[in-house]
C-alpha atoms as a PDB file:
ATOM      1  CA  UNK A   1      -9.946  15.069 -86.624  1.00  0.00           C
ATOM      2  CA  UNK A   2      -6.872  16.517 -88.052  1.00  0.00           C
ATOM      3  CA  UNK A   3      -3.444  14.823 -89.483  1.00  0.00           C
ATOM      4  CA  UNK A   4      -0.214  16.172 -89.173  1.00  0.00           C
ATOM      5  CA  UNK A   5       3.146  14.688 -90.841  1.00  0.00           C
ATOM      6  CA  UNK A   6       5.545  14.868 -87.829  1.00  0.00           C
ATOM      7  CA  UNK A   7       8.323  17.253 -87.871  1.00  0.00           C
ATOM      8  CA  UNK A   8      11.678  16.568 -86.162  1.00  0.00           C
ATOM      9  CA  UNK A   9      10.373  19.013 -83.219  1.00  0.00           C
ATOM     10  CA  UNK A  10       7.340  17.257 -82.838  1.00  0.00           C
ATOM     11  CA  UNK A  11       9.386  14.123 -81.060  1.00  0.00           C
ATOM     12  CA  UNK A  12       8.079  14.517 -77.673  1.00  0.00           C
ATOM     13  CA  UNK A  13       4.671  14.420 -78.838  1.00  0.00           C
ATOM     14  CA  UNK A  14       5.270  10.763 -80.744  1.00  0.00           C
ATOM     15  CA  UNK A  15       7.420   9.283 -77.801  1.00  0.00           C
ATOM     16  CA  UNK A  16       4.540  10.418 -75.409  1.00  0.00           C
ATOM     17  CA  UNK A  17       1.702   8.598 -77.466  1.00  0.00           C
ATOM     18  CA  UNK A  18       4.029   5.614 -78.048  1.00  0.00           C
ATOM     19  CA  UNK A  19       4.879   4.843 -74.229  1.00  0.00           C
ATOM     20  CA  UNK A  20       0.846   5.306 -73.337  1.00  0.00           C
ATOM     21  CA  UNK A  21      -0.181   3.420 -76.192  1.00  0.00           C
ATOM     22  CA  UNK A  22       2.762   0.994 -75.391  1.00  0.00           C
ATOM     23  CA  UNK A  23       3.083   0.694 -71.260  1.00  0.00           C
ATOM     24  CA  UNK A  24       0.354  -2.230 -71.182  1.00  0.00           C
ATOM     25  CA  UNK A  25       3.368  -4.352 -72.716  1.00  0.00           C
ATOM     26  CA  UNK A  26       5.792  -2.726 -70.007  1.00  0.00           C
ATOM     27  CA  UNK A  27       5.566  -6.332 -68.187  1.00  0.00           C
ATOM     28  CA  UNK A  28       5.765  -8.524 -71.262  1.00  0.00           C
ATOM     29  CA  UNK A  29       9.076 -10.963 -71.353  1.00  0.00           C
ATOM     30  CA  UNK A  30      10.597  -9.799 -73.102  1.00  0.00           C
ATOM     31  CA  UNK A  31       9.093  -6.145 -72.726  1.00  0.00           C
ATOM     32  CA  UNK A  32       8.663  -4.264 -76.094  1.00  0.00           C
ATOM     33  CA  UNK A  33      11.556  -2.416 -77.486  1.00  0.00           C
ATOM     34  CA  UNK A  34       9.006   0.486 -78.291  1.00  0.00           C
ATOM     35  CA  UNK A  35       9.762   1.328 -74.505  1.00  0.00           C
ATOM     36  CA  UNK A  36      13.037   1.442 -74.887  1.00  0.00           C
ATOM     37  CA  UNK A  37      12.997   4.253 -77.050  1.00  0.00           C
ATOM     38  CA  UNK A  38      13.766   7.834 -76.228  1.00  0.00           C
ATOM     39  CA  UNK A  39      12.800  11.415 -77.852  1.00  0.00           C
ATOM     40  CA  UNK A  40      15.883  12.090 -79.173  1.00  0.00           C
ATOM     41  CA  UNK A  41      16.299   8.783 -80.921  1.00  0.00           C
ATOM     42  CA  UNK A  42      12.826   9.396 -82.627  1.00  0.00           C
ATOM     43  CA  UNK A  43      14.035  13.128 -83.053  1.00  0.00           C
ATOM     44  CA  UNK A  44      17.197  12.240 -85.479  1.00  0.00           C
ATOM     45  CA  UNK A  45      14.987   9.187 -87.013  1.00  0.00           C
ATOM     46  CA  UNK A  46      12.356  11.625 -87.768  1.00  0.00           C
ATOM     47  CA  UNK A  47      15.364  13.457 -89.137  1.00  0.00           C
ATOM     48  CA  UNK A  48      16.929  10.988 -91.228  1.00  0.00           C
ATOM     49  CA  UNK A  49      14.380   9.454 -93.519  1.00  0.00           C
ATOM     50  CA  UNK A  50      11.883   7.686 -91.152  1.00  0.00           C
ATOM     51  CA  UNK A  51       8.639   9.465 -90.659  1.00  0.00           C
ATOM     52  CA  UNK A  52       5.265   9.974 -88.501  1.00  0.00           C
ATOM     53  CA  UNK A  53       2.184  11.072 -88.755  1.00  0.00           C
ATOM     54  CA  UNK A  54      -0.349  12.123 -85.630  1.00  0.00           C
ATOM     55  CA  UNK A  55      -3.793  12.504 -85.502  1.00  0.00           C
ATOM     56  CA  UNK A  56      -5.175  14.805 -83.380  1.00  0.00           C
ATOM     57  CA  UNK A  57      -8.957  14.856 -81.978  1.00  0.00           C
ATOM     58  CA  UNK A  58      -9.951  18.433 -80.578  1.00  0.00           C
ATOM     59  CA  UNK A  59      -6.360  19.782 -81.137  1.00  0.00           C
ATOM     60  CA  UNK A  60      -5.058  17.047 -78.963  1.00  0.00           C
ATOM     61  CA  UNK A  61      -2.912  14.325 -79.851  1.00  0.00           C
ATOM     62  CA  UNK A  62      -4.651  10.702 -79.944  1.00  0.00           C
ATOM     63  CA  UNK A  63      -2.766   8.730 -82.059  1.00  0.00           C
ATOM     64  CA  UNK A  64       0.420   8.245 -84.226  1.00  0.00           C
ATOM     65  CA  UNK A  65       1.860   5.947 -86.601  1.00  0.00           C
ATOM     66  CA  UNK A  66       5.700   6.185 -87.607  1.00  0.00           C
ATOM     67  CA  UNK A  67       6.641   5.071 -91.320  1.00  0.00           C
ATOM     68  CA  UNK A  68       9.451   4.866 -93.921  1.00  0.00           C
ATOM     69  CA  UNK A  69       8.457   5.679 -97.484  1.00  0.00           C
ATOM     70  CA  UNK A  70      10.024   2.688-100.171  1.00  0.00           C
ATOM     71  CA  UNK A  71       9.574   2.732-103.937  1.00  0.00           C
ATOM     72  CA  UNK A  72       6.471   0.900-104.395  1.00  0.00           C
ATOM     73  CA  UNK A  73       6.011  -0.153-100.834  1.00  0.00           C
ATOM     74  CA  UNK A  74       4.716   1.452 -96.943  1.00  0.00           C
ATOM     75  CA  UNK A  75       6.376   0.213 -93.916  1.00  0.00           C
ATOM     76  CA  UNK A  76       4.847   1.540 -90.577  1.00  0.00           C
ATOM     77  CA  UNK A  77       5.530   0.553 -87.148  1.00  0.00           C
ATOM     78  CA  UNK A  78       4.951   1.783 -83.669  1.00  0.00           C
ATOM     79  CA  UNK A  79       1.184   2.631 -84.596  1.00  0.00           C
ATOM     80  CA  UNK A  80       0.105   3.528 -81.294  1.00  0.00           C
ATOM     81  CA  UNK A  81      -3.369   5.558 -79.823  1.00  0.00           C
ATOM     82  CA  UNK A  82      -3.369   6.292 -76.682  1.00  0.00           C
ATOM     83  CA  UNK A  83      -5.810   3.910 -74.372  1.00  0.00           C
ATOM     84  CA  UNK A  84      -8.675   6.057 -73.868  1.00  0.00           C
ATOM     85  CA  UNK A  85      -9.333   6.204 -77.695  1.00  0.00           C
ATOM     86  CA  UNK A  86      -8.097   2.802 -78.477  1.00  0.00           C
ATOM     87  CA  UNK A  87     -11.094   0.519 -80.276  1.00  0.00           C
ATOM     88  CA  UNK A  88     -12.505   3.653 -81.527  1.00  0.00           C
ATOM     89  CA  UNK A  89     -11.400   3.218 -85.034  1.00  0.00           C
ATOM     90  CA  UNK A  90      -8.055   5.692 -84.816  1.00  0.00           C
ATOM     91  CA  UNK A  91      -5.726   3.252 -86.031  1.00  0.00           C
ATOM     92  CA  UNK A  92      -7.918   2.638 -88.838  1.00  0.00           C
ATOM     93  CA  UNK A  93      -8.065   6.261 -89.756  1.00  0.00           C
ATOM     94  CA  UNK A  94      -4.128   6.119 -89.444  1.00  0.00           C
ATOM     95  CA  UNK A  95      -3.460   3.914 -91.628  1.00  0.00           C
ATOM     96  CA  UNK A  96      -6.135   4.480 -94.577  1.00  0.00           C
END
């Protein structure tokens, strides 16, 4: 397992693990906004303050988790793993 703080060019890898870890709630009413999203939205958030970090399981990308960094606080959101690795423990290793 390996951890990697995303970089602005990394973008397509975090929308890709978001809509697989996402597209169950594709049919939800209202659907989730998660799907809504698009790489270059994520690209100039991952640009401007917000941040991500994947995990990666034999050099392939598993899992992600996007956060913003506050004074004495964590915020994350769109912590996603992709369904073949979901209840597995990767969101777990994420977020500890």
């Amino acid at each position: 397992m390996k951890y990697c703080l995303a970089q602005p060019e990394d973008a397509a890898i975090v929308h890709d693990l978001m809509l697989q870890a996402f597209s169950v709630y594709r049919d939800s009413v209202p659907p989730s906004s998660a799907l809504d999203e698009t790489i270059e939205s994520i690209m100039q958030s991952l640009k401007h303050g917000k941040e991500a970090v994947i995990l990666y399981v034999e050099n392939k990308p598993v899992a992600m988790a996007r956060f913003t960094l506050e004074e004495t606080s964590l915020y994350f959101y769109r912590l996603s793993v992709i369904p073949t690795f979901q209840g597995k423990g990767m969101a777990k290793q994420l977020i500890q």
